[in-house]
N, C-alpha and C. Protein backbone atom coordinates (compact mmCIF):
# COMPACT_ATOMS: atom_id res chain seq x y z
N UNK A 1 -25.74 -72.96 -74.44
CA UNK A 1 -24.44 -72.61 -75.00
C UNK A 1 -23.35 -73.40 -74.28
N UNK A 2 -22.06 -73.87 -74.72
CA UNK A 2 -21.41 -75.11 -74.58
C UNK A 2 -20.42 -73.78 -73.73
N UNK A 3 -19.61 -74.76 -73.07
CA UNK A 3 -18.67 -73.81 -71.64
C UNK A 3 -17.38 -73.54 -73.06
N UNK A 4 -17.05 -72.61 -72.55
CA UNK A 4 -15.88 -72.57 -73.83
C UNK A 4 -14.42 -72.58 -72.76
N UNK A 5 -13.43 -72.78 -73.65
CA UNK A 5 -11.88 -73.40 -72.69
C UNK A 5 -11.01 -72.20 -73.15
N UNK A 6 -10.38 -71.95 -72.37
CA UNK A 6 -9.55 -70.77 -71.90
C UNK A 6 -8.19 -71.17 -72.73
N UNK A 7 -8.04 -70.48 -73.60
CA UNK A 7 -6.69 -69.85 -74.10
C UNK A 7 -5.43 -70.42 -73.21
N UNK A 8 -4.14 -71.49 -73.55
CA UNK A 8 -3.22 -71.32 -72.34
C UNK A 8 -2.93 -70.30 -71.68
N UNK A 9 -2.43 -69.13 -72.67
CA UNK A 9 -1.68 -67.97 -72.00
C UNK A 9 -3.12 -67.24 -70.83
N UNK A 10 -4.28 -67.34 -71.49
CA UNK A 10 -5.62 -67.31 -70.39
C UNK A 10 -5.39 -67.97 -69.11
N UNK A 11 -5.57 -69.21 -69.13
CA UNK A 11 -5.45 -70.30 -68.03
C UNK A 11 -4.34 -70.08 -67.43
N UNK A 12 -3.00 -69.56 -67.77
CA UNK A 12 -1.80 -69.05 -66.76
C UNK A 12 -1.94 -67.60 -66.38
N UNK A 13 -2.61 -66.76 -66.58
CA UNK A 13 -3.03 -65.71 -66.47
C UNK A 13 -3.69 -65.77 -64.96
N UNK A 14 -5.15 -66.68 -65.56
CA UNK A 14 -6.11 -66.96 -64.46
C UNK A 14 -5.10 -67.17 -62.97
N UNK A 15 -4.44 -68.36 -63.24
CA UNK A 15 -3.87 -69.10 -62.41
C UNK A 15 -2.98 -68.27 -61.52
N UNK A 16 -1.85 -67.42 -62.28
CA UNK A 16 -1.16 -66.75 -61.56
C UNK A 16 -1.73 -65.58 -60.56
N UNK A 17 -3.48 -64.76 -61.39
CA UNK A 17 -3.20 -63.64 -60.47
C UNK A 17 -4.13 -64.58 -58.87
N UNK A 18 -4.83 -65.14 -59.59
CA UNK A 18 -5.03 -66.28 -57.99
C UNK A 18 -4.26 -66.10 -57.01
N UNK A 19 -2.91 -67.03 -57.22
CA UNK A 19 -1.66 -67.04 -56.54
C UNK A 19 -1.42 -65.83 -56.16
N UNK A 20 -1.40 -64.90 -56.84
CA UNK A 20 -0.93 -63.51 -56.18
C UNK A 20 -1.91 -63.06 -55.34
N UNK A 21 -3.26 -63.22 -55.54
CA UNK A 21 -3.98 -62.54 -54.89
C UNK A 21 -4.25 -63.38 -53.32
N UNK A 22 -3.48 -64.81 -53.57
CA UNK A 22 -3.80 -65.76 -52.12
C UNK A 22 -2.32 -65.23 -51.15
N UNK A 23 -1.49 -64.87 -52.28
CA UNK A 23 0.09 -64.46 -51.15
C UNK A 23 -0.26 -63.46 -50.69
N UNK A 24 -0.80 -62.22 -51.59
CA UNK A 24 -1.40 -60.44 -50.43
C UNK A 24 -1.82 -60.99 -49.50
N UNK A 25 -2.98 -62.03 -49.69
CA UNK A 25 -3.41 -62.12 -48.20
C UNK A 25 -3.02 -62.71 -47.12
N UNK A 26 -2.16 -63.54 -47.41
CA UNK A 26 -1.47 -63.79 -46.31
C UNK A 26 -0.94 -62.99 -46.01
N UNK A 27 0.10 -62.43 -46.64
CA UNK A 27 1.33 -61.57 -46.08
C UNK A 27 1.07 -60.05 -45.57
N UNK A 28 -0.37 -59.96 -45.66
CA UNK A 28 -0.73 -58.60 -44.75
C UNK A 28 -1.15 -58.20 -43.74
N UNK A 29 -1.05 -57.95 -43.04
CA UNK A 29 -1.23 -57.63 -41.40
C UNK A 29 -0.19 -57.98 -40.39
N UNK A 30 0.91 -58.47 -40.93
CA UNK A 30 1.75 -59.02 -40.22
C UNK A 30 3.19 -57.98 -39.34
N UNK A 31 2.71 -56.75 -39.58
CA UNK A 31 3.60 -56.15 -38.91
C UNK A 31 3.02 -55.44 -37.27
N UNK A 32 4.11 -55.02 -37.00
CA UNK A 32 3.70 -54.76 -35.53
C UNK A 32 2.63 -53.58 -35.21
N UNK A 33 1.90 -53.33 -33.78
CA UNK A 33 0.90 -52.29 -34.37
C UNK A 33 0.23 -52.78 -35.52
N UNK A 34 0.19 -53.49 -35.78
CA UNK A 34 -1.91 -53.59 -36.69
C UNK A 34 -2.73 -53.94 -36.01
N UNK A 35 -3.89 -53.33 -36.63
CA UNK A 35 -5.25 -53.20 -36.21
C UNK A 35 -5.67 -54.95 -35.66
N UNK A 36 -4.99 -55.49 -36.83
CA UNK A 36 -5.53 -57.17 -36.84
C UNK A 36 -4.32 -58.37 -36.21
N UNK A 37 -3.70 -57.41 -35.25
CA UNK A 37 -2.63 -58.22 -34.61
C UNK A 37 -2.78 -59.24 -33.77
N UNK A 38 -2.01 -60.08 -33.60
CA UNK A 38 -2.44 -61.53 -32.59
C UNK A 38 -2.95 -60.96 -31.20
N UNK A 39 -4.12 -61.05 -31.01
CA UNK A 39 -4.58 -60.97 -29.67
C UNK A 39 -3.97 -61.71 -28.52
N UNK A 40 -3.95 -61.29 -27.01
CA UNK A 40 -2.94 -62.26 -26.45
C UNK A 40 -2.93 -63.23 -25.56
N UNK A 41 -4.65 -63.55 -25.81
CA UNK A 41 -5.30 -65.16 -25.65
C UNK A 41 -5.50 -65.53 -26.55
N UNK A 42 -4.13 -65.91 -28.04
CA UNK A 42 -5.05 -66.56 -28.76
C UNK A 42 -4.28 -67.78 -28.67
N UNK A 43 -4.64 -68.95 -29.19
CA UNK A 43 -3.87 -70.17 -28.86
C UNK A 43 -2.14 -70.21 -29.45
N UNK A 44 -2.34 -69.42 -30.63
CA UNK A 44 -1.08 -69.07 -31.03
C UNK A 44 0.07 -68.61 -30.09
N UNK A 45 -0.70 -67.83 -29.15
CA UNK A 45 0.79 -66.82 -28.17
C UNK A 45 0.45 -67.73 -26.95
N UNK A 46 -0.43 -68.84 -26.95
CA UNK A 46 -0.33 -69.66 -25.57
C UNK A 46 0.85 -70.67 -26.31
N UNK A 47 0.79 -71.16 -27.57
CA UNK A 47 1.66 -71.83 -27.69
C UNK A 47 3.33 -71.76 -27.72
N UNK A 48 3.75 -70.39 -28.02
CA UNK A 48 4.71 -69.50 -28.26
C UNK A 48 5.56 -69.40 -26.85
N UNK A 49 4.07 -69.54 -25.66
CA UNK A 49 4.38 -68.82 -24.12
C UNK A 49 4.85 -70.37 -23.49
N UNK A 50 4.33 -71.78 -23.98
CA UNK A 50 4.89 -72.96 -23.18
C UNK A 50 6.25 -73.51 -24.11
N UNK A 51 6.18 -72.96 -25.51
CA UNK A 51 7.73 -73.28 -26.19
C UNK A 51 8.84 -72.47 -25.16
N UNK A 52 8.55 -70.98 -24.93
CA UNK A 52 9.53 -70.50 -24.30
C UNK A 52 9.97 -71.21 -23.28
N UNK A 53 9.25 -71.62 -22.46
CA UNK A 53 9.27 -71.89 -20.99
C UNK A 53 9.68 -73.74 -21.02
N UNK A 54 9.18 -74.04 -21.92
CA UNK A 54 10.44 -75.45 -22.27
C UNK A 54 11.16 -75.43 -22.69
N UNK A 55 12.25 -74.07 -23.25
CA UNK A 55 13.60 -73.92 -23.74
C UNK A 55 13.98 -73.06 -22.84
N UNK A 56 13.69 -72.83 -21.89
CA UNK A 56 14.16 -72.40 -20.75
C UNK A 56 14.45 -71.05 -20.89
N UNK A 57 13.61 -69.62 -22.17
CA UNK A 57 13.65 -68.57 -22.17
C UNK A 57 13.21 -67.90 -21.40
């Protein structure tokens, strides 16, 4: 059986809840107190800790 092609209003459908479903994931866990918060060896807060200290915070 031959692949069949998606409807535009389909194919923007598809497309958008993608997008939505790639922004939730970013944008969750990011508040203070979570379970899945930056640990504080991770290279992220080493990098954070030598910016300070070369702007003289």
């Amino acid at each position: 059986m031959g692949v069949t092609r998606l409807k535009r209003k389909d194919r923007k459908n598809k497309t958008t809840s993608r997008l939505e479903v790639q922004a939730l994931k970013l944008a969750t866990n990011i508040e203070n107190g979570s379970r899945s918060a930056e640990p504080k060896n991770s290279q992220i807060a080493k990098n954070n800790a030598a910016l300070d200290k070369a702007l003289g915070k």
